[in-house]
N, C-alpha and C. Protein backbone atom coordinates (compact mmCIF):
# COMPACT_ATOMS: atom_id res chain seq x y z
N UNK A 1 -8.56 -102.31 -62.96
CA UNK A 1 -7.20 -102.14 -62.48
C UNK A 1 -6.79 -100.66 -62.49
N UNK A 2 -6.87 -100.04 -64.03
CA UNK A 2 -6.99 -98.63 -64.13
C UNK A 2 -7.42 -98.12 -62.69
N UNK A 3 -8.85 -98.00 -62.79
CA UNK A 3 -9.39 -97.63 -61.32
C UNK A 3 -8.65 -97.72 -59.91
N UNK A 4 -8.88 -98.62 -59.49
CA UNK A 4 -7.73 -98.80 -58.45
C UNK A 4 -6.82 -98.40 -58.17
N UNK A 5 -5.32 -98.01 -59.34
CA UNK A 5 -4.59 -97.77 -58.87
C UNK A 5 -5.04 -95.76 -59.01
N UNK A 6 -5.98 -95.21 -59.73
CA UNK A 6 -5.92 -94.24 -59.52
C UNK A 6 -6.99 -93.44 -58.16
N UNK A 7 -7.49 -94.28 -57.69
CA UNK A 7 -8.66 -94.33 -56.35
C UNK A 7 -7.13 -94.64 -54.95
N UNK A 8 -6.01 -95.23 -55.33
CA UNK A 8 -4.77 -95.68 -54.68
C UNK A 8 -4.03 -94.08 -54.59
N UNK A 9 -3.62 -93.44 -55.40
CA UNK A 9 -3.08 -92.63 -55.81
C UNK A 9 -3.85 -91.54 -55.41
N UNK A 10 -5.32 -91.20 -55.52
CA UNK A 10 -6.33 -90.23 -54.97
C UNK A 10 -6.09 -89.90 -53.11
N UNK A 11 -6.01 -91.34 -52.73
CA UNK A 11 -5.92 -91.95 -51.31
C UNK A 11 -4.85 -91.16 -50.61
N UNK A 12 -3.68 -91.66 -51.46
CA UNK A 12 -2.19 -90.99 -50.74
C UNK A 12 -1.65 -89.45 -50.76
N UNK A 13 -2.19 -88.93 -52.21
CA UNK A 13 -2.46 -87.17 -52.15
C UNK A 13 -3.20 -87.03 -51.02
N UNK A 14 -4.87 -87.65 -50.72
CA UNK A 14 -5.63 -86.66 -49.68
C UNK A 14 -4.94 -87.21 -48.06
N UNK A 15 -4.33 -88.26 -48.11
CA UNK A 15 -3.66 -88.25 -46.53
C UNK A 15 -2.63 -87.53 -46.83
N UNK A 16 -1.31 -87.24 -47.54
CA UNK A 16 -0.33 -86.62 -47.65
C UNK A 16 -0.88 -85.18 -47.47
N UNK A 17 -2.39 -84.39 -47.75
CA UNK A 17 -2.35 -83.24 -47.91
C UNK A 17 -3.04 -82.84 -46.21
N UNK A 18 -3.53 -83.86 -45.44
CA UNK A 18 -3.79 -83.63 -44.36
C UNK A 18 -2.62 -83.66 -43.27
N UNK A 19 -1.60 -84.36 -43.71
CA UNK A 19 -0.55 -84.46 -42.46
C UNK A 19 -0.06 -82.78 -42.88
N UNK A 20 0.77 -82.16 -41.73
CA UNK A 20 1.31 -81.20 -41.84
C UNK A 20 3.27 -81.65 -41.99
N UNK A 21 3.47 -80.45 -43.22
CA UNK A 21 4.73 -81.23 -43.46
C UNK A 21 6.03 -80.35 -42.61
N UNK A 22 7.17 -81.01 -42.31
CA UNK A 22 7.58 -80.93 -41.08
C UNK A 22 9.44 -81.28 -41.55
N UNK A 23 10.54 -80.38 -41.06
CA UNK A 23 11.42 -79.67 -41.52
C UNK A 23 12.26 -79.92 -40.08
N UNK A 24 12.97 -80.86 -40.30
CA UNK A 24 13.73 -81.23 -38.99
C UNK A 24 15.50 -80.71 -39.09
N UNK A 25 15.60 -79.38 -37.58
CA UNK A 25 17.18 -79.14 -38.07
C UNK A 25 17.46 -79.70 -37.07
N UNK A 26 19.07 -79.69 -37.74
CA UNK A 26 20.03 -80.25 -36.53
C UNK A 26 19.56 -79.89 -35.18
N UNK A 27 19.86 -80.94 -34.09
CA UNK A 27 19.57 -80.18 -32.75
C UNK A 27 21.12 -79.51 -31.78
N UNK A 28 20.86 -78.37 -31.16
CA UNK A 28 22.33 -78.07 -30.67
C UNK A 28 22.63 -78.88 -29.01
N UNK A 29 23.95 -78.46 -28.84
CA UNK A 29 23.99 -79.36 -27.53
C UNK A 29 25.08 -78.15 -27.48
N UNK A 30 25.71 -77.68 -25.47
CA UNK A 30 26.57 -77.58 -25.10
C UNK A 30 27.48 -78.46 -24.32
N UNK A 31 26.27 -79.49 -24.46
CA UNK A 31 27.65 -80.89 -23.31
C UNK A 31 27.86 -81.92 -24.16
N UNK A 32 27.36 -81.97 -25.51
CA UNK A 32 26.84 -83.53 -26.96
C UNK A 32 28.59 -83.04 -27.83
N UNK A 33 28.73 -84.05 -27.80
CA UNK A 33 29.45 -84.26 -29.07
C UNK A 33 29.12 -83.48 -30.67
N UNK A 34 29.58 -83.42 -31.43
CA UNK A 34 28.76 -83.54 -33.03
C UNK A 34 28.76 -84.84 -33.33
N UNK A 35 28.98 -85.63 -33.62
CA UNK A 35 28.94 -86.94 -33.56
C UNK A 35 27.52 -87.19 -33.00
N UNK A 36 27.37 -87.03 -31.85
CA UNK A 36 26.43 -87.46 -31.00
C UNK A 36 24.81 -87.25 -31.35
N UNK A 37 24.64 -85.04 -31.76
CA UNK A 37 24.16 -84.73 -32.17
C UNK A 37 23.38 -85.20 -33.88
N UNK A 38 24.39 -85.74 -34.25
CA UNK A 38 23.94 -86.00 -35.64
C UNK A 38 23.05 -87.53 -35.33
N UNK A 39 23.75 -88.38 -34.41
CA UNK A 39 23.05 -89.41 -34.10
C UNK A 39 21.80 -88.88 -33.69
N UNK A 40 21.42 -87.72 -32.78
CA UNK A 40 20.47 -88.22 -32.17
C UNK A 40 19.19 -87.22 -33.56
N UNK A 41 19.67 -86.31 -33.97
CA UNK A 41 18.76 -85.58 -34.74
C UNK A 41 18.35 -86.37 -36.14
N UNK A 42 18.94 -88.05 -36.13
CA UNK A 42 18.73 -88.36 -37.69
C UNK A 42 17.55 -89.58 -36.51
N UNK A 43 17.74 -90.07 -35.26
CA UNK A 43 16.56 -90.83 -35.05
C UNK A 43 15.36 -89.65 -34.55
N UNK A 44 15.56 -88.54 -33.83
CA UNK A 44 14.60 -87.72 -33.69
C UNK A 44 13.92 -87.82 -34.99
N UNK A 45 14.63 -87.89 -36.40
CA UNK A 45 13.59 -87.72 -37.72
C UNK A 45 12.70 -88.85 -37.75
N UNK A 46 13.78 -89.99 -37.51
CA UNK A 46 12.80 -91.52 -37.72
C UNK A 46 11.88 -91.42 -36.73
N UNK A 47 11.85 -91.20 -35.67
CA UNK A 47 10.80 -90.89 -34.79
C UNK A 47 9.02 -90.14 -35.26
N UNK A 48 9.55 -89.07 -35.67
CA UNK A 48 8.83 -88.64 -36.15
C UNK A 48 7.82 -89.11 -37.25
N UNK A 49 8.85 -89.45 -38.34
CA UNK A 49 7.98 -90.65 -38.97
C UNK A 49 7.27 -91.39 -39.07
N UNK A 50 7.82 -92.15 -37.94
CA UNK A 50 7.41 -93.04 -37.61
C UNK A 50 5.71 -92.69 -36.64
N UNK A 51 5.61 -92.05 -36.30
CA UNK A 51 4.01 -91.44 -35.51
C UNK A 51 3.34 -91.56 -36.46
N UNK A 52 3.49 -91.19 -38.15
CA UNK A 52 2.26 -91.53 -39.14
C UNK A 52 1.94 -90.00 -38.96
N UNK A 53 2.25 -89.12 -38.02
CA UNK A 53 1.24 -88.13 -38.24
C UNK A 53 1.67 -86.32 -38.63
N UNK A 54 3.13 -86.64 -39.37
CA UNK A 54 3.87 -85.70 -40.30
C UNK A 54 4.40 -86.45 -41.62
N UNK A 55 4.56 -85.24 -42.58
CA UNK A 55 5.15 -85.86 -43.61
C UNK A 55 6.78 -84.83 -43.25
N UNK A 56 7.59 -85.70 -43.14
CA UNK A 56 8.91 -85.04 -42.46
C UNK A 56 9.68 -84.96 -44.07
N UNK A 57 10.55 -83.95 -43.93
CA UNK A 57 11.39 -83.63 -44.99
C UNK A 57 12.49 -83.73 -44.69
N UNK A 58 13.34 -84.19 -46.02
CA UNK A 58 14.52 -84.06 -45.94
C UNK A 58 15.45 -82.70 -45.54
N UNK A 59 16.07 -82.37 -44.63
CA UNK A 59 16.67 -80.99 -44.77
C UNK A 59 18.14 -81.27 -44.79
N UNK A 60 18.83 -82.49 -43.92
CA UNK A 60 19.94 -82.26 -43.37
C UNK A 60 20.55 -83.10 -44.68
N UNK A 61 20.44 -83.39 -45.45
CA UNK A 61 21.06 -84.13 -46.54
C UNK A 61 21.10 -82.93 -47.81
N UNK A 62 20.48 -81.87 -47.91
CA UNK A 62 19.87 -81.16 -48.97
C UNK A 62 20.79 -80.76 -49.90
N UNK A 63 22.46 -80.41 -49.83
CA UNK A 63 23.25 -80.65 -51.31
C UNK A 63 23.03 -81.96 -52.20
N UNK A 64 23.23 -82.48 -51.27
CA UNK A 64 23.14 -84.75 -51.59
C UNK A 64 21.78 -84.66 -52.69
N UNK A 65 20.52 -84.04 -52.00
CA UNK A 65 19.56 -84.30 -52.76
C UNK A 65 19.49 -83.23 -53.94
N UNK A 66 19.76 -82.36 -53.89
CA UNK A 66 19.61 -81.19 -54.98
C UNK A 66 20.51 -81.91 -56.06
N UNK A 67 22.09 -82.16 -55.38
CA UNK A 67 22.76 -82.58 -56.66
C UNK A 67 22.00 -83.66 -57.42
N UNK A 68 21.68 -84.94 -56.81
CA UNK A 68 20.62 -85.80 -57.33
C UNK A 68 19.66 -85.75 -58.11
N UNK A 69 18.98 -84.52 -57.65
CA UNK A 69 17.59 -83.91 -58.47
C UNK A 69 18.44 -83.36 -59.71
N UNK A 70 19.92 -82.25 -59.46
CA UNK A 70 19.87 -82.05 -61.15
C UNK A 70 20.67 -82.99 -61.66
N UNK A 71 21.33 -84.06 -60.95
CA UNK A 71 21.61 -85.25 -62.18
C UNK A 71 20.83 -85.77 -62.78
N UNK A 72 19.67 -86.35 -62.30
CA UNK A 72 18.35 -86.91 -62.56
C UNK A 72 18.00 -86.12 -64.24
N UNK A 73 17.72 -84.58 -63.85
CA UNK A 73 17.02 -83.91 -64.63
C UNK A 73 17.94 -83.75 -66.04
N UNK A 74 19.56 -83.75 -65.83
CA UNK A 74 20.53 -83.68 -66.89
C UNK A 74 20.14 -85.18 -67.63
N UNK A 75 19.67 -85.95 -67.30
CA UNK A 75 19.94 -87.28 -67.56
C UNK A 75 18.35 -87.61 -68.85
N UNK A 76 17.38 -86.23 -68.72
CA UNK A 76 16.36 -86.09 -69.61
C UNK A 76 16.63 -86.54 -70.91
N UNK A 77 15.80 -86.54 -72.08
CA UNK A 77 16.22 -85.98 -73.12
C UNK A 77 15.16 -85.33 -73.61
N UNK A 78 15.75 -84.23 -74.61
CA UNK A 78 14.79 -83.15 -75.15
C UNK A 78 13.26 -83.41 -75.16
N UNK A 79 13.12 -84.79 -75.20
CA UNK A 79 11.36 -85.31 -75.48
C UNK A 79 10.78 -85.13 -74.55
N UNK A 80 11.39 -85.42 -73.40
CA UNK A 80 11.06 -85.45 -72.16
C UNK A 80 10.31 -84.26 -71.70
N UNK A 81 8.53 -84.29 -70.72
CA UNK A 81 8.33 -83.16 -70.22
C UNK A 81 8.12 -83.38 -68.92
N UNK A 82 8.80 -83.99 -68.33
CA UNK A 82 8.36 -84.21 -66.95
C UNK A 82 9.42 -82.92 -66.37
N UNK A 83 8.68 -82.51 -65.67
CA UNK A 83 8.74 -81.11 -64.75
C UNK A 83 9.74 -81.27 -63.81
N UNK A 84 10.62 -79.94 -63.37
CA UNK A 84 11.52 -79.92 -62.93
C UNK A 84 11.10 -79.96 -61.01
N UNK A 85 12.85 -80.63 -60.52
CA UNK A 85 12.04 -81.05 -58.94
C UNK A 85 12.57 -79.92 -58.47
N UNK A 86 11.49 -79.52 -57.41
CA UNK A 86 11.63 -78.42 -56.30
C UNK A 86 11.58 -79.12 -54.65
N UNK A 87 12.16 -78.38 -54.24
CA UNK A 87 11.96 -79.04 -52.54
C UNK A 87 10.84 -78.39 -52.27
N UNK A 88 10.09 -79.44 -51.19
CA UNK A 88 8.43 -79.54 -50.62
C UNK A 88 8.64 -78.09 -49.80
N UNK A 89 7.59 -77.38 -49.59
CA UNK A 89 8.27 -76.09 -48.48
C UNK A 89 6.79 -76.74 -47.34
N UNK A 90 8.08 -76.57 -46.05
CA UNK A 90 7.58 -77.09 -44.84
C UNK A 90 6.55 -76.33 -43.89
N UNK A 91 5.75 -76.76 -43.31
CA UNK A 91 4.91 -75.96 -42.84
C UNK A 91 5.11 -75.94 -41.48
N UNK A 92 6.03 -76.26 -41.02
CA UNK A 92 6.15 -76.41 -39.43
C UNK A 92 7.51 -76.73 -39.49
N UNK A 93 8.51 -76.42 -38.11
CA UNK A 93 10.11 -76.46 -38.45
C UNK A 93 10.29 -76.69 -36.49
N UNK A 94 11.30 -78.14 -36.65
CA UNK A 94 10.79 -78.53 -35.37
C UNK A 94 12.73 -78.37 -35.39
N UNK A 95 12.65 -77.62 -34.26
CA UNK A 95 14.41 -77.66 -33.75
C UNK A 95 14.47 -77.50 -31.56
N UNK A 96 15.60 -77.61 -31.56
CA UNK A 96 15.20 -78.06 -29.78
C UNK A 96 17.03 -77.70 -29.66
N UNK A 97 16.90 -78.33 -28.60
CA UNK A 97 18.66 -78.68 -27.88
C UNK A 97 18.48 -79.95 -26.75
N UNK A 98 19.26 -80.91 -27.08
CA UNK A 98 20.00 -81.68 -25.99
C UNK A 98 21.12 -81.39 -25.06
N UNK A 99 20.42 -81.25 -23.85
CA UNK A 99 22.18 -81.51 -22.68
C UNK A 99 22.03 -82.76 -22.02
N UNK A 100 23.14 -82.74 -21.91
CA UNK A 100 23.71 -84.59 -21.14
C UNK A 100 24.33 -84.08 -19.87
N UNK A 101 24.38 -84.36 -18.46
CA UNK A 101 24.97 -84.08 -16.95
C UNK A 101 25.01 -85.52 -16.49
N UNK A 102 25.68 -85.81 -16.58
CA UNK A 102 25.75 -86.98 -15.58
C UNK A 102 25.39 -88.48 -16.82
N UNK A 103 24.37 -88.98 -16.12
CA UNK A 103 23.30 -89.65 -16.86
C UNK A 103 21.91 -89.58 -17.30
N UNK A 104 21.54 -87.60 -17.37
CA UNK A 104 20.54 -87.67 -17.48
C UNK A 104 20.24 -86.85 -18.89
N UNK A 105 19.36 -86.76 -19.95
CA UNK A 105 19.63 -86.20 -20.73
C UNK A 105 18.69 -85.46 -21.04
N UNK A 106 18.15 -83.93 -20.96
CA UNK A 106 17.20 -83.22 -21.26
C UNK A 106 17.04 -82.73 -22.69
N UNK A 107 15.71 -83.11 -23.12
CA UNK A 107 15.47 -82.66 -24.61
C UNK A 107 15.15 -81.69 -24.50
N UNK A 108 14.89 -80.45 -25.33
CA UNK A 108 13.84 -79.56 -25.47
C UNK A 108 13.65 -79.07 -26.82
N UNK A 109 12.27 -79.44 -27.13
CA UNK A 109 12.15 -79.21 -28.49
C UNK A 109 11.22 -78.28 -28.89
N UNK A 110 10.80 -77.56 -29.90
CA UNK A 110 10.02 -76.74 -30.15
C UNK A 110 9.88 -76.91 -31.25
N UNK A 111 8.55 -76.74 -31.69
CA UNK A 111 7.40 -76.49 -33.01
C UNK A 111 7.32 -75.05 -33.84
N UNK A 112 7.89 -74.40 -34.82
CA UNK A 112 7.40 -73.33 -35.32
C UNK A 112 6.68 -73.13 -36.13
N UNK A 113 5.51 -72.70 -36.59
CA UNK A 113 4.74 -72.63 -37.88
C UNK A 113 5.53 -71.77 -38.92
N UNK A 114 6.24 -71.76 -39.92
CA UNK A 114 6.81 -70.87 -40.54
C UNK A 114 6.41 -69.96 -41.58
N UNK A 115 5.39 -70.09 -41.61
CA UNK A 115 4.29 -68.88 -42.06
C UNK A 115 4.52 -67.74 -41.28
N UNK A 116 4.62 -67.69 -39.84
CA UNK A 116 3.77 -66.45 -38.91
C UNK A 116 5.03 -66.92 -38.18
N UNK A 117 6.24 -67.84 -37.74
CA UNK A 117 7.54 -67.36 -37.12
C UNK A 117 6.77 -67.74 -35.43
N UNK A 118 5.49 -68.03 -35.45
CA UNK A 118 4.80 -68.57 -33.81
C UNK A 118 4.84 -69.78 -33.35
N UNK A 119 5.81 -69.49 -32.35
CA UNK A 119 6.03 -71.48 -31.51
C UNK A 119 4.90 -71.75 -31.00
N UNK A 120 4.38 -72.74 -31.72
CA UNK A 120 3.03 -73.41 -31.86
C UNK A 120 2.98 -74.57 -30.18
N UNK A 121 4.29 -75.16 -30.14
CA UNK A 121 4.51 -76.36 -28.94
C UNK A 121 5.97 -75.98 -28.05
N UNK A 122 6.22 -76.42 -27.64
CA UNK A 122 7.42 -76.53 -26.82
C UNK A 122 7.19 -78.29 -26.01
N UNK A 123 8.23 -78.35 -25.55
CA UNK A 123 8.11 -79.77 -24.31
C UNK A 123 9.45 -79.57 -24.31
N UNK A 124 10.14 -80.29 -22.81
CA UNK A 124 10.83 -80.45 -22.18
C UNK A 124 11.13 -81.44 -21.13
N UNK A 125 12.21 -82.85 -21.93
CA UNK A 125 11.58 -84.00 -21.06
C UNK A 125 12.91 -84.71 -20.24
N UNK A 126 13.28 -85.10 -19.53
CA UNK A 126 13.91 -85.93 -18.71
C UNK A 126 14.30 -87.15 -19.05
N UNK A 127 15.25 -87.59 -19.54
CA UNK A 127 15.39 -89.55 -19.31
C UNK A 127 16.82 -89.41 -18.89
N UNK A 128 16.69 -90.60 -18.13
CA UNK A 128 18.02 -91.24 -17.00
C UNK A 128 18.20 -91.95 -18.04
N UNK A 129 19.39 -92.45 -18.14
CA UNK A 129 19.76 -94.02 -19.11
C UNK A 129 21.04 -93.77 -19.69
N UNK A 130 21.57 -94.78 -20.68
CA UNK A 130 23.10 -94.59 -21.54
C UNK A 130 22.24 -93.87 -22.58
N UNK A 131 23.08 -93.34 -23.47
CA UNK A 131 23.44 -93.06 -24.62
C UNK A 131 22.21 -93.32 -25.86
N UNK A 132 22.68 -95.24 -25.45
CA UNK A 132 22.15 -95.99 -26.22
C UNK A 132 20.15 -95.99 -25.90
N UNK A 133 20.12 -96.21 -24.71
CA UNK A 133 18.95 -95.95 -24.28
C UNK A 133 17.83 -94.98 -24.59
N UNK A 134 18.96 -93.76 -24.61
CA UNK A 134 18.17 -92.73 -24.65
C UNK A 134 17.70 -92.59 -25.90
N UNK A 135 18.49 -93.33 -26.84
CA UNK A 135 18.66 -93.01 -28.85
C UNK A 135 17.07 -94.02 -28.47
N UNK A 136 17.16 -95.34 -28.07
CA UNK A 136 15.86 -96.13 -28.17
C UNK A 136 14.62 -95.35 -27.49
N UNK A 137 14.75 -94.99 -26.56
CA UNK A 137 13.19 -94.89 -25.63
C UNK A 137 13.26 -93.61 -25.13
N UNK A 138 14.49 -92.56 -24.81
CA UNK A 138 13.99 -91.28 -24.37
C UNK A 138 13.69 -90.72 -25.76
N UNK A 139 14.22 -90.30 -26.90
CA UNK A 139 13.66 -89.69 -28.17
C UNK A 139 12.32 -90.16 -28.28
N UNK A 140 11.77 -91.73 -28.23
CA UNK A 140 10.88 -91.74 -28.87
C UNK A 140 9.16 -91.33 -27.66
N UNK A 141 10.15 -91.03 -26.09
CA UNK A 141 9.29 -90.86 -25.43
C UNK A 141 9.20 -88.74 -25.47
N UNK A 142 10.06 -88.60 -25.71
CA UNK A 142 9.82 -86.99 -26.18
C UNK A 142 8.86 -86.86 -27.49
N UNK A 143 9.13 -87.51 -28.49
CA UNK A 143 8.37 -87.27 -29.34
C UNK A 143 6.80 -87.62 -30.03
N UNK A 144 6.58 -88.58 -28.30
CA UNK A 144 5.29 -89.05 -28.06
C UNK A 144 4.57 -87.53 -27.25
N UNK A 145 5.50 -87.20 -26.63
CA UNK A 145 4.71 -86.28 -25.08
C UNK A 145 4.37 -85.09 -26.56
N UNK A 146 5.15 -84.55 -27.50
CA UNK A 146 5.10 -83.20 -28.64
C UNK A 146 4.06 -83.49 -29.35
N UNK A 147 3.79 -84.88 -29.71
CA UNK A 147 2.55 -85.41 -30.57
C UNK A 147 1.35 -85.55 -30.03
N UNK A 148 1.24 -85.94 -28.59
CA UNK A 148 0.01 -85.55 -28.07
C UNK A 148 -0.22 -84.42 -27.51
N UNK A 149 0.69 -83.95 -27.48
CA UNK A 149 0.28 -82.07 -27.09
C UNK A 149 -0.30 -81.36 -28.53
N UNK A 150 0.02 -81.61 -29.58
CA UNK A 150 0.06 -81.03 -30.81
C UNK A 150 -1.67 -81.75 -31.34
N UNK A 151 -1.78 -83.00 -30.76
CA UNK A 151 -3.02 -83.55 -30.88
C UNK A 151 -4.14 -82.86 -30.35
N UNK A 152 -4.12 -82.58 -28.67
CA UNK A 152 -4.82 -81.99 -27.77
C UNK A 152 -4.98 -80.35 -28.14
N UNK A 153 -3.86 -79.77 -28.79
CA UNK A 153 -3.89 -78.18 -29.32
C UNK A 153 -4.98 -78.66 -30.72
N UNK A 154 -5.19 -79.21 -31.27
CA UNK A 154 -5.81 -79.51 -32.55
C UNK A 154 -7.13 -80.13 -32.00
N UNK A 155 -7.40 -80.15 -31.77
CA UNK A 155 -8.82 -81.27 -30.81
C UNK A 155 -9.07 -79.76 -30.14
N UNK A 156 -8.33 -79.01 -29.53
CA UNK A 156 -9.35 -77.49 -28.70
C UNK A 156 -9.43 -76.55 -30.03
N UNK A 157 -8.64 -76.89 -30.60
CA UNK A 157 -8.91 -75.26 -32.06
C UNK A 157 -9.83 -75.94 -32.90
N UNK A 158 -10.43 -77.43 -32.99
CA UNK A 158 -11.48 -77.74 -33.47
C UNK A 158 -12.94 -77.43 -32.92
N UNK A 159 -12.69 -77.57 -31.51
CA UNK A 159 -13.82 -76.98 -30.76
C UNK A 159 -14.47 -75.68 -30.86
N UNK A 160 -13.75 -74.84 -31.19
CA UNK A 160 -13.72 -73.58 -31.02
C UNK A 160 -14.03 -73.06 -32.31
């Protein structure tokens, strides 16, 4: 049993240390609401997630979580040595802009490595639809077209 759960635990470090971890800001708009914006940049996160193929961080909550982390840590007692929490530092920082005209709504998002400050991706995608639509199937079709570009850039720098 021992075994297992630490061969379990071995498992989720070496996939966690292969995904690249990933730092989602607000996205801006000149025609979006804030309202709107916040909707669409908290499913852009689930999106992301959801691909399996980032470990996405919390950013847009980050007083919420800090205060948390030092209630948590006040809540020790002296015996205690479990180590104090730090936020994960991201290796990639994905920010874009939405405009809305009519009924059509253009994403554009971009990839930065934040090591070296170099936009690694860009895309720029199109969906017709409501609101609602676009929250279901244009986000998650933008953030299909960024993931296989980011796939295909990783598949040629392996070649090479």
């Amino acid at each position: 049993m021992k075994i297992t759960i630490t061969l379990l635990l071995m498992s989720i470090v070496f996939v966690l240390a292969e995904k690249p971890k990933v730092s989602v800001h607000e996205l801006k708009s000149l025609s979006l609401e804030k309202k709107e914006l916040q909707a669409i940049s908290g499913q852009l996160t689930a999106e992301l997630f959801n691909t399996g193929n980032f470990i996405v961080l919390e950013r847009s909550n980050m007083e919420a979580l800090m205060a948390e982390q030092m209630l948590q840590e006040s809540e020790l007692t002296e015996g205690d040595s479990e180590p104090k929490s730090q936020p994960v530092s991201a290796d990639l920082m994905l920010s874009g802009m939405v405009e809305k005209e009519k009924k059509v709504f253009t994403t554009s998002l971009k990839i930065v490595e934040i090591k070296t400050g170099i936009i690694i991706n860009t895309i720029s995608e199109e969906f017709k639809g409501s609101f609602k639509k676009y929250l279901d199937k244009g986000l998650k079709q933008a953030v299909a077209s960024l993931t296989k570009q980011l796939k295909e850039q990783e598949a040629d720098n392996k070649e090479k």
